[in-house]
N, C-alpha and C. Protein backbone atom coordinates (compact mmCIF):
# COMPACT_ATOMS: atom_id res chain seq x y z
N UNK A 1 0.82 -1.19 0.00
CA UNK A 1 0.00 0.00 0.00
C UNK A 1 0.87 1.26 0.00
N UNK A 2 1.62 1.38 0.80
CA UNK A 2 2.91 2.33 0.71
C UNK A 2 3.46 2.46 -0.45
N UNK A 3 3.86 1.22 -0.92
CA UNK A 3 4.70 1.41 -2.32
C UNK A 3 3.48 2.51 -3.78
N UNK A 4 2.42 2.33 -3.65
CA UNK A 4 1.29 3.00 -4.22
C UNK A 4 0.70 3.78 -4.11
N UNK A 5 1.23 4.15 -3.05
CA UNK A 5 1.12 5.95 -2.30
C UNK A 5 2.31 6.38 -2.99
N UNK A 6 3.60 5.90 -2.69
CA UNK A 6 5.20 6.89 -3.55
C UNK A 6 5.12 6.87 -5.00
N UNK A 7 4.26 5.87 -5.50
CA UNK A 7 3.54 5.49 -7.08
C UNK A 7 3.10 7.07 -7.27
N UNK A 8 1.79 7.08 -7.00
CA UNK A 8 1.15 8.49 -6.73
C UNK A 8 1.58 9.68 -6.46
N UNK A 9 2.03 9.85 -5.47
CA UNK A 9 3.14 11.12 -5.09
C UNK A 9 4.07 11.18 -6.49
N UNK A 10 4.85 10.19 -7.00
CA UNK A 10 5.49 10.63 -8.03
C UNK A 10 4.84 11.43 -8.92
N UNK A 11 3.70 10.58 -9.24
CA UNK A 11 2.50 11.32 -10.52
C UNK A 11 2.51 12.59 -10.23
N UNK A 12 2.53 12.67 -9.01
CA UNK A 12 1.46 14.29 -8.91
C UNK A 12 2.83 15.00 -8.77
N UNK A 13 4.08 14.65 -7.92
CA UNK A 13 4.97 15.18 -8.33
C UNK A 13 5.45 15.90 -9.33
N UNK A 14 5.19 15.02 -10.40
CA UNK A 14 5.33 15.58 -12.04
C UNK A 14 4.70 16.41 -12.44
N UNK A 15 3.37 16.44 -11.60
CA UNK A 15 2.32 18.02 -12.39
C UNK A 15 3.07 19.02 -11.14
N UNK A 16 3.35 18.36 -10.45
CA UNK A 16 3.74 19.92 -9.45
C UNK A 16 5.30 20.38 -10.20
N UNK A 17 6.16 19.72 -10.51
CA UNK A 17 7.63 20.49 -10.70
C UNK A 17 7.00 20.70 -12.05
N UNK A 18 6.10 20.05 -12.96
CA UNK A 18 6.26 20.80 -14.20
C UNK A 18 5.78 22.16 -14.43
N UNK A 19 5.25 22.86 -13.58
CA UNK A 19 4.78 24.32 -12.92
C UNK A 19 5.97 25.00 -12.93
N UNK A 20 6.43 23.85 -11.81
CA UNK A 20 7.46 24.53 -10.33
C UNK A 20 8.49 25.06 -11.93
N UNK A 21 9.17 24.21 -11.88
CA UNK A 21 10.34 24.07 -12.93
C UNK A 21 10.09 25.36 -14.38
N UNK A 22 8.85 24.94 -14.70
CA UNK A 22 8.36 26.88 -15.35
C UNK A 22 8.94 27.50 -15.04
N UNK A 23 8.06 27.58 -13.71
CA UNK A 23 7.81 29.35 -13.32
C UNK A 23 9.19 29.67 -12.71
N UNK A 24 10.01 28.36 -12.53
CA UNK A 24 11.27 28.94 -11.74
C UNK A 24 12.18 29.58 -12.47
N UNK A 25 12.21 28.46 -13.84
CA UNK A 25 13.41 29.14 -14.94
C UNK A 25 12.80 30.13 -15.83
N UNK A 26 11.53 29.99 -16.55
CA UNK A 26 10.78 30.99 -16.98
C UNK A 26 9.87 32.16 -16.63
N UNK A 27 9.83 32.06 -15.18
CA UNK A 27 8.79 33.02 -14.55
C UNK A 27 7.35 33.27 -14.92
N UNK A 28 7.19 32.01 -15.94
CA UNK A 28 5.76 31.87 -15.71
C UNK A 28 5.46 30.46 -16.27
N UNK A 29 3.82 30.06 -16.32
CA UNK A 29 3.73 28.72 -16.20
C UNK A 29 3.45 28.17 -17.51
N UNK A 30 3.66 27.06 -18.06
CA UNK A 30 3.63 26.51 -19.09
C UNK A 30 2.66 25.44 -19.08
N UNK A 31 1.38 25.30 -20.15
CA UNK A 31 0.35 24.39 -19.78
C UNK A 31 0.66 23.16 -20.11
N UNK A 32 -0.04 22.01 -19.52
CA UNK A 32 0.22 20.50 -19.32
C UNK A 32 -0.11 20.57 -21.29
N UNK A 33 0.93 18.73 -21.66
CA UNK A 33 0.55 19.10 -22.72
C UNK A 33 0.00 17.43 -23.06
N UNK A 34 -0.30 16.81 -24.06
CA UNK A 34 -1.05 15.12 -23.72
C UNK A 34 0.69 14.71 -23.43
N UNK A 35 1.31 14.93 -24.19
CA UNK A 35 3.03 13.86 -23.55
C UNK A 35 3.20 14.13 -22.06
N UNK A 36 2.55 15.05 -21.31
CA UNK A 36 2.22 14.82 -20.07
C UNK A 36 1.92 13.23 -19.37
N UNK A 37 0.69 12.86 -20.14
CA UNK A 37 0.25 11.74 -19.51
C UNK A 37 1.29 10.18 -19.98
N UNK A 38 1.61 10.43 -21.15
CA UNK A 38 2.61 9.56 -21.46
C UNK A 38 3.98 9.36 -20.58
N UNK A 39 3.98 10.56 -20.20
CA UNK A 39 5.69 10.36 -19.05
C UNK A 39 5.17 9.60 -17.85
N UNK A 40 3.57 10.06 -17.25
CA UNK A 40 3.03 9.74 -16.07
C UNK A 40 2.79 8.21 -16.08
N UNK A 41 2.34 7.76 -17.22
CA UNK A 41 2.33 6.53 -17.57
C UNK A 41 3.70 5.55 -17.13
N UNK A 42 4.98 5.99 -17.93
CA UNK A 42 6.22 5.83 -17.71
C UNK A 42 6.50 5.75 -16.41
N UNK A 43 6.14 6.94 -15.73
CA UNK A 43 6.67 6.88 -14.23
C UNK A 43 5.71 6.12 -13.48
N UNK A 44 5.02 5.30 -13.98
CA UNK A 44 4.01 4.24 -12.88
C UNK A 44 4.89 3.42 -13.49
N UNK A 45 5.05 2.98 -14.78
CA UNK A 45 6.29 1.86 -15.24
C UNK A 45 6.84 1.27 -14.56
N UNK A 46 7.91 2.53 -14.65
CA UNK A 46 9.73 2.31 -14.00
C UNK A 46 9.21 2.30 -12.73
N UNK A 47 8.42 2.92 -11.85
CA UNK A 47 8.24 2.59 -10.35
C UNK A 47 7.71 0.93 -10.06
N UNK A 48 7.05 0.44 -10.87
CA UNK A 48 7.14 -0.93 -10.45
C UNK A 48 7.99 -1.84 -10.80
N UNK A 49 8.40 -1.61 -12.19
CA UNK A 49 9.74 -2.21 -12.32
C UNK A 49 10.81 -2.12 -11.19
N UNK A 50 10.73 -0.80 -10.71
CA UNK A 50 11.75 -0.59 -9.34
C UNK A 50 11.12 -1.06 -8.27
N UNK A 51 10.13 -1.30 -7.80
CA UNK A 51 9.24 -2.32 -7.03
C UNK A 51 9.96 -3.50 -6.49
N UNK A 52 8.88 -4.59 -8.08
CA UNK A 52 9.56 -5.65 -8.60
C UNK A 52 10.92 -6.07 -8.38
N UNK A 53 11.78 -5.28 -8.82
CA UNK A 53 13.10 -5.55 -8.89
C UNK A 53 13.63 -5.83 -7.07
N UNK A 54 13.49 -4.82 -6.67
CA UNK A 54 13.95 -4.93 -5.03
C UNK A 54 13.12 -5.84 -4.58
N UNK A 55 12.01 -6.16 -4.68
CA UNK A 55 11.61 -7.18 -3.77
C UNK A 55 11.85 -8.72 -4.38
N UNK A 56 12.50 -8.90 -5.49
CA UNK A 56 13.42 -10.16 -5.90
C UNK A 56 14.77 -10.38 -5.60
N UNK A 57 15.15 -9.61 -4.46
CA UNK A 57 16.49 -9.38 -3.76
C UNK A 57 16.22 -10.62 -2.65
N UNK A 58 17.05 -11.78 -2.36
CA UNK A 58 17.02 -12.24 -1.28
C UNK A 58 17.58 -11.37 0.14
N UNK A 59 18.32 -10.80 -0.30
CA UNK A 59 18.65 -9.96 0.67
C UNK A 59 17.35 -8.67 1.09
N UNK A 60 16.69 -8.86 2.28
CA UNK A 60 16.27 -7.42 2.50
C UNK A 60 16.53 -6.28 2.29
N UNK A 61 17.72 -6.10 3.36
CA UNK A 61 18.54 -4.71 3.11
C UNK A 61 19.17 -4.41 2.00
N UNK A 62 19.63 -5.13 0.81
CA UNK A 62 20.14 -4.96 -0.24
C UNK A 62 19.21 -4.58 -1.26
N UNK A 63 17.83 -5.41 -0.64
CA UNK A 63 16.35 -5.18 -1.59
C UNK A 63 15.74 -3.38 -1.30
N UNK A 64 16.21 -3.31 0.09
CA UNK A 64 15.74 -1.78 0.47
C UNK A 64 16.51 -0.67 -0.10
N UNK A 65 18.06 -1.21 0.06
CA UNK A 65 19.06 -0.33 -1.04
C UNK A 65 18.71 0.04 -2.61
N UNK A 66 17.99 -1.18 -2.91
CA UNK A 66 18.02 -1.50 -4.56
C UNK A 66 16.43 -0.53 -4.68
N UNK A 67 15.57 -0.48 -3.68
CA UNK A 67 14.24 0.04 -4.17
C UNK A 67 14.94 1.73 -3.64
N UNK A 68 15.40 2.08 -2.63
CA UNK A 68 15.48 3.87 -2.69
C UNK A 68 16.49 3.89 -4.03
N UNK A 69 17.35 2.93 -4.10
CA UNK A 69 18.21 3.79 -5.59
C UNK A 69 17.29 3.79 -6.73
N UNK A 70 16.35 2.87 -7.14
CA UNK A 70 15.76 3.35 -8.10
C UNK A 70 14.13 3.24 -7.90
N UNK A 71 13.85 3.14 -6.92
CA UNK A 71 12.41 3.80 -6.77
C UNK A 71 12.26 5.10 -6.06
N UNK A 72 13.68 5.41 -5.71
CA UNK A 72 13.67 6.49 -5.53
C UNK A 72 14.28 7.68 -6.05
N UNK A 73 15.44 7.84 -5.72
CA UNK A 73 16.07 8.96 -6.23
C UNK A 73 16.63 8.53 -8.03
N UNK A 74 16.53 7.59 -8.68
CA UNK A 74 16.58 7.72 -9.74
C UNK A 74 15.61 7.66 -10.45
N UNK A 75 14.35 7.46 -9.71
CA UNK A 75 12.90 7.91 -10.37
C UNK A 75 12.37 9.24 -10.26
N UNK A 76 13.02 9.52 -9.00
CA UNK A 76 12.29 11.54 -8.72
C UNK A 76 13.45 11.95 -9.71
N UNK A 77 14.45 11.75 -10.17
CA UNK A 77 15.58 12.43 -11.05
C UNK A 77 14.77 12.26 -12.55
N UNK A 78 14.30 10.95 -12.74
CA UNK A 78 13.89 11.22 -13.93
C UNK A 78 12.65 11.48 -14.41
N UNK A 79 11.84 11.70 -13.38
CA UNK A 79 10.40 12.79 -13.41
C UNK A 79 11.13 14.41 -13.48
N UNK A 80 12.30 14.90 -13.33
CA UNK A 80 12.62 16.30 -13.24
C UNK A 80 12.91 15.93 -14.67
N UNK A 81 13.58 14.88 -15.40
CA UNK A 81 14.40 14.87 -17.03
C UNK A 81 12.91 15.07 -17.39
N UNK A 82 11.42 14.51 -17.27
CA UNK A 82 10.52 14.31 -17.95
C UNK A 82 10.12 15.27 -18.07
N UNK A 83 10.02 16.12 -17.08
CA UNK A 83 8.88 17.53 -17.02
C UNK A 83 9.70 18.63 -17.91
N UNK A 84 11.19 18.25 -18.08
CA UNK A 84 12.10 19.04 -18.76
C UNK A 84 11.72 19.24 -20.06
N UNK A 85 11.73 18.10 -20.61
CA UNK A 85 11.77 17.16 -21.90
C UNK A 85 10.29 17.75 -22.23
N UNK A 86 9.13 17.61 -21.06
CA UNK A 86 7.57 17.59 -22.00
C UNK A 86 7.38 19.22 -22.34
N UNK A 87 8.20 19.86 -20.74
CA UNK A 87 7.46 21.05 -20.76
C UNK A 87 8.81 22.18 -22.25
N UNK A 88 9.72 21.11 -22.27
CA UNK A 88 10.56 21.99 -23.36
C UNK A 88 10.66 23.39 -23.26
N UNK A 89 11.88 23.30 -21.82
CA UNK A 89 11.67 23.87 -21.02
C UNK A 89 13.42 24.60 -21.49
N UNK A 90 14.17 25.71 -21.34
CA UNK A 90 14.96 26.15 -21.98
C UNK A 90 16.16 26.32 -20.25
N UNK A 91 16.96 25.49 -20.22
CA UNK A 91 17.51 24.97 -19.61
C UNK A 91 18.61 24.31 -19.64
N UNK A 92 19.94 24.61 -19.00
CA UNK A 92 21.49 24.46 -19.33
C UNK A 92 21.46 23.15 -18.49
N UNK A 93 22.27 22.27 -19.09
CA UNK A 93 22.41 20.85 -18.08
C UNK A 93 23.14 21.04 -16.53
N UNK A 94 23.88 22.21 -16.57
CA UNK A 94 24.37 22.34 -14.82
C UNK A 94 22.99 23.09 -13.97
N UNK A 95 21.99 23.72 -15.09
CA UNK A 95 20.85 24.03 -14.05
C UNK A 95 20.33 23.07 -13.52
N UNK A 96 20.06 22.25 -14.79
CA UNK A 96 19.07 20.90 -14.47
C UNK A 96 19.79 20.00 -13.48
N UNK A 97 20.84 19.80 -13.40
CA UNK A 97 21.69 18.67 -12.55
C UNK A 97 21.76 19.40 -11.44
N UNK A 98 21.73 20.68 -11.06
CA UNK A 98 21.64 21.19 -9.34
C UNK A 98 20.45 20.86 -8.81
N UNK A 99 19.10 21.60 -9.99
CA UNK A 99 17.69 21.74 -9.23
C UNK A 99 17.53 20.75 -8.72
N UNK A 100 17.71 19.80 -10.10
CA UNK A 100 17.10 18.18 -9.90
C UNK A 100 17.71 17.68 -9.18
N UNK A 101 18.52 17.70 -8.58
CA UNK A 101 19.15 17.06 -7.49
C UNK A 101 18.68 17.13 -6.01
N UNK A 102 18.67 18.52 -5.74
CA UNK A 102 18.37 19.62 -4.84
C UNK A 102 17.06 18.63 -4.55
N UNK A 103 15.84 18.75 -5.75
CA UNK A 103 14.47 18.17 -5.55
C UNK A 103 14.84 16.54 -4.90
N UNK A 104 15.50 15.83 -5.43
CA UNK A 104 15.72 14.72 -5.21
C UNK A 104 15.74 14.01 -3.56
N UNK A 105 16.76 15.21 -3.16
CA UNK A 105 16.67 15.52 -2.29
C UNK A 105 15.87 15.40 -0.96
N UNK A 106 15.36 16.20 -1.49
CA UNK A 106 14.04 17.13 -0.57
C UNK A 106 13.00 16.15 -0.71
N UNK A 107 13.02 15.24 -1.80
CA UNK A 107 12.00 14.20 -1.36
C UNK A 107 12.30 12.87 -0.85
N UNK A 108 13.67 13.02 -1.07
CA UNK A 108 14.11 11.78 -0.28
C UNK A 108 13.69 11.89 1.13
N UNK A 109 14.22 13.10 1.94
CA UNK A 109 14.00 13.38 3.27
C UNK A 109 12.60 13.34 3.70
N UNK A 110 11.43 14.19 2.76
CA UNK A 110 10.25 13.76 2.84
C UNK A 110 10.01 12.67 3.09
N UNK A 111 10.82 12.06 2.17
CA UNK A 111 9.91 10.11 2.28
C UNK A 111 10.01 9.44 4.01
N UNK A 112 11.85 10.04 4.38
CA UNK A 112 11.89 9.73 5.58
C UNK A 112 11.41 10.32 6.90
N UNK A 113 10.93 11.44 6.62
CA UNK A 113 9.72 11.95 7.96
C UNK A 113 8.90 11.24 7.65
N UNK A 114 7.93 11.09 6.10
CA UNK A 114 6.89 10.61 6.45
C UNK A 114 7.00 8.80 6.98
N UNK A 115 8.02 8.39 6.75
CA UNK A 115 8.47 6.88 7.26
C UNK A 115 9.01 7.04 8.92
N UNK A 116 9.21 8.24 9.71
CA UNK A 116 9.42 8.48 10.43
C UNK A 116 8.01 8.30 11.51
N UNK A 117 6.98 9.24 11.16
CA UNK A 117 6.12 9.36 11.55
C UNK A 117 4.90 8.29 11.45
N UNK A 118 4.68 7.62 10.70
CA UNK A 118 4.21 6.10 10.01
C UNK A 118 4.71 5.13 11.41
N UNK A 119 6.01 4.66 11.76
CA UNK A 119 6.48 3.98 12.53
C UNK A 119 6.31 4.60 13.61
N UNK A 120 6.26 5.62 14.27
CA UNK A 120 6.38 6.08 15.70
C UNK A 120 4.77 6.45 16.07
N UNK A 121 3.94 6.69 14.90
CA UNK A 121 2.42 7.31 15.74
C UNK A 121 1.31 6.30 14.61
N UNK A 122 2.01 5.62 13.72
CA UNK A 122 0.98 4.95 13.06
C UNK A 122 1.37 2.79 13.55
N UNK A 123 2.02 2.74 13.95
CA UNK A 123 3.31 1.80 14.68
C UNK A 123 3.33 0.84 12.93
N UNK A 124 3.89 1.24 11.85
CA UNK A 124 4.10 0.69 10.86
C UNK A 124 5.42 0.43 10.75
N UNK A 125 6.30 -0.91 10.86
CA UNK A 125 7.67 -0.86 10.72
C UNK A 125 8.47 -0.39 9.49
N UNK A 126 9.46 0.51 9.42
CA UNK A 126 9.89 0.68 8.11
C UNK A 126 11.51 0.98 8.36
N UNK A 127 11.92 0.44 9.81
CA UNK A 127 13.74 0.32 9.42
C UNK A 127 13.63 0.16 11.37
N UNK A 128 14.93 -0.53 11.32
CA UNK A 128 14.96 -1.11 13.15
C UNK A 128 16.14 -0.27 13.67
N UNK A 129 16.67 0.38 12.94
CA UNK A 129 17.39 1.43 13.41
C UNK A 129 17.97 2.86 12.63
N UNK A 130 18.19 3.94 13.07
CA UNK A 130 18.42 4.97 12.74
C UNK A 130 19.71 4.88 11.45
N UNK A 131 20.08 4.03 11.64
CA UNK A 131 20.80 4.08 10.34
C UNK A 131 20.28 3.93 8.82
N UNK A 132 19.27 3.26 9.21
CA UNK A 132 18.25 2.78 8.23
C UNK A 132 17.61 4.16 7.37
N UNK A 133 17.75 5.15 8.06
CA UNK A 133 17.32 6.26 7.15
C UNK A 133 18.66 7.20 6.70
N UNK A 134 19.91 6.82 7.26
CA UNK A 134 21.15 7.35 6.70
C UNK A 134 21.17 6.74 5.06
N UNK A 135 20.91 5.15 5.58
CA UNK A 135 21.22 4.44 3.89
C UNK A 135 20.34 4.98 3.13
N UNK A 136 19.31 5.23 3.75
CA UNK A 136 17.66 5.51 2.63
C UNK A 136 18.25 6.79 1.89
N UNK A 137 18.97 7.73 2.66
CA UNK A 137 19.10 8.75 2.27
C UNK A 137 20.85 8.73 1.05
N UNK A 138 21.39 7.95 1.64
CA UNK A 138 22.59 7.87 0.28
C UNK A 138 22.11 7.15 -0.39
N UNK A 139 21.37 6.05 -0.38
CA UNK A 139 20.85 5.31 -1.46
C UNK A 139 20.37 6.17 -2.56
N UNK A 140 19.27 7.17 -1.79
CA UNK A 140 18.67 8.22 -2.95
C UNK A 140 19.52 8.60 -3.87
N UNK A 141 20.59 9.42 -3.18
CA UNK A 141 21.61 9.90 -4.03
C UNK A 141 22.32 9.10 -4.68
N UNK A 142 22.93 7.73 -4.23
CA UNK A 142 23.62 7.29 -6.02
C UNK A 142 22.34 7.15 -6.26
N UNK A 143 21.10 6.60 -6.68
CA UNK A 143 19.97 6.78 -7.57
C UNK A 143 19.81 8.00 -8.43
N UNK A 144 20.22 9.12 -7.52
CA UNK A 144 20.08 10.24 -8.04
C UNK A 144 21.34 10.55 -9.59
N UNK A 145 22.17 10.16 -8.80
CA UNK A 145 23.86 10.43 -9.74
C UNK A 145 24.03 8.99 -10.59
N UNK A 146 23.28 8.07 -10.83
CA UNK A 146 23.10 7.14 -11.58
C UNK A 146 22.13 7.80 -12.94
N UNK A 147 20.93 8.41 -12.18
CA UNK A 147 19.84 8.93 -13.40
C UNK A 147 20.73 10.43 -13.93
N UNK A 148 21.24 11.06 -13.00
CA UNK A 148 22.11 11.88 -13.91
C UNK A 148 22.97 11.75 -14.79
N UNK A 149 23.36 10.83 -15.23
CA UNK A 149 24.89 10.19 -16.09
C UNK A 149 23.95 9.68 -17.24
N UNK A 150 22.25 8.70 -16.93
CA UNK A 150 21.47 8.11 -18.02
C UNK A 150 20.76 9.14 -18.62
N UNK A 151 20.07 10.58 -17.84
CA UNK A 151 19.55 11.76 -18.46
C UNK A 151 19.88 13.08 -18.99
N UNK A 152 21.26 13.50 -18.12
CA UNK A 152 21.47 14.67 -18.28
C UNK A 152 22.37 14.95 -19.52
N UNK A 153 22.93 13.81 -20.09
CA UNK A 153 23.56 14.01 -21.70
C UNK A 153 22.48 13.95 -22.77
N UNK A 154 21.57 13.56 -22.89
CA UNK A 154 20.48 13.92 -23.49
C UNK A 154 19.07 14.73 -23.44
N UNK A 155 19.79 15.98 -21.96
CA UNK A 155 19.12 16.96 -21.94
C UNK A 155 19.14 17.96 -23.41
N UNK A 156 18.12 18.29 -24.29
CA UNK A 156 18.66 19.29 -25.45
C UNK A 156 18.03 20.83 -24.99
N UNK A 157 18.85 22.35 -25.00
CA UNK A 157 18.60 23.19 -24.60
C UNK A 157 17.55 23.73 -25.79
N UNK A 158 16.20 24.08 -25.53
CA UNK A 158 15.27 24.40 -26.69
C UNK A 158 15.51 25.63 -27.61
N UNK A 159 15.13 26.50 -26.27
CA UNK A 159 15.55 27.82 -26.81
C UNK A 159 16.02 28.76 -25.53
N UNK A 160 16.75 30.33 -26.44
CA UNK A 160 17.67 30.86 -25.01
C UNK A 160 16.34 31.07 -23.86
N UNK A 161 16.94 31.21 -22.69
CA UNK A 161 16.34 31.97 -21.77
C UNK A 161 16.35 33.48 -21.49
């Protein structure tokens, strides 16, 4: 059920930075376009493929490593390449590789308050010790610097800013 909630959050993720990501580099907003729903499609994809994949890990913890690197931070990395790509969006690859990172980030940590708070007031187990959200959180990042090396050379700049 969790895993289909971060399913979701991604989706909507994608309509929120493809705004965000506008109005940030362009200062204003750019409307959804149908290759919208085609990326959203994609990103339910690759999130179960990244699912799937970690939970065919005999190893747990290696399975938990294997789902934040790519159900996480190399899936929120490549919902920032998507919204780039749909919203054709005019953008230098060292912008895109800070923001998107930055975002990557910020939802990694999200994921771990809300996995924080889940286990302590909802009593849902999701790691037996505090380290467990150190890994969650580097895991993100090579996920993150994995999808940067597969997206950010085939970022193309549209037009100037």
């Amino acid at each position: 059920m969790y895993l289909l909630l971060l399913t979701i959050a991604m989706c909507l993720a994608y309509v929120v930075l493809y705004f965000l990501f506008s109005f940030f580099f362009k200062n204003k907003f750019t409307p959804i376009t149908g290759k919208s729903f085609i990326s959203i499609f994609l990103i339910i994809i690759v999130s179960f493929i990244a699912y799937t994949a970690s939970f065919g890990v005999a190893d747990p913890e290696l399975g938990n490593r294997i789902m934040h690197m790519f159900g996480g931070g190399f899936l929120a990395f490549m919902v920032c390449f998507l919204v780039v790509k749909d919203s054709k969006l005019a953008i230098n690859k060292f912008q895109f590789f800070i923001f998107s990172f930055l975002i990557v980030i910020a939802l990694g940590v999200a994921n771990e308050i809300a996995e924080f708070f889940l286990q302590n007031f909802a009593y849902l187990r999701f790691s037996s010790s505090i380290n467990d959200t150190w890994l969650d959180l580097i895991s993100n990042v090579i996920g993150a610097l994995i999808a940067a090396v597969c997206f950010v050379p085939f970022l193309k700049r549209n037009t100037k800013i």
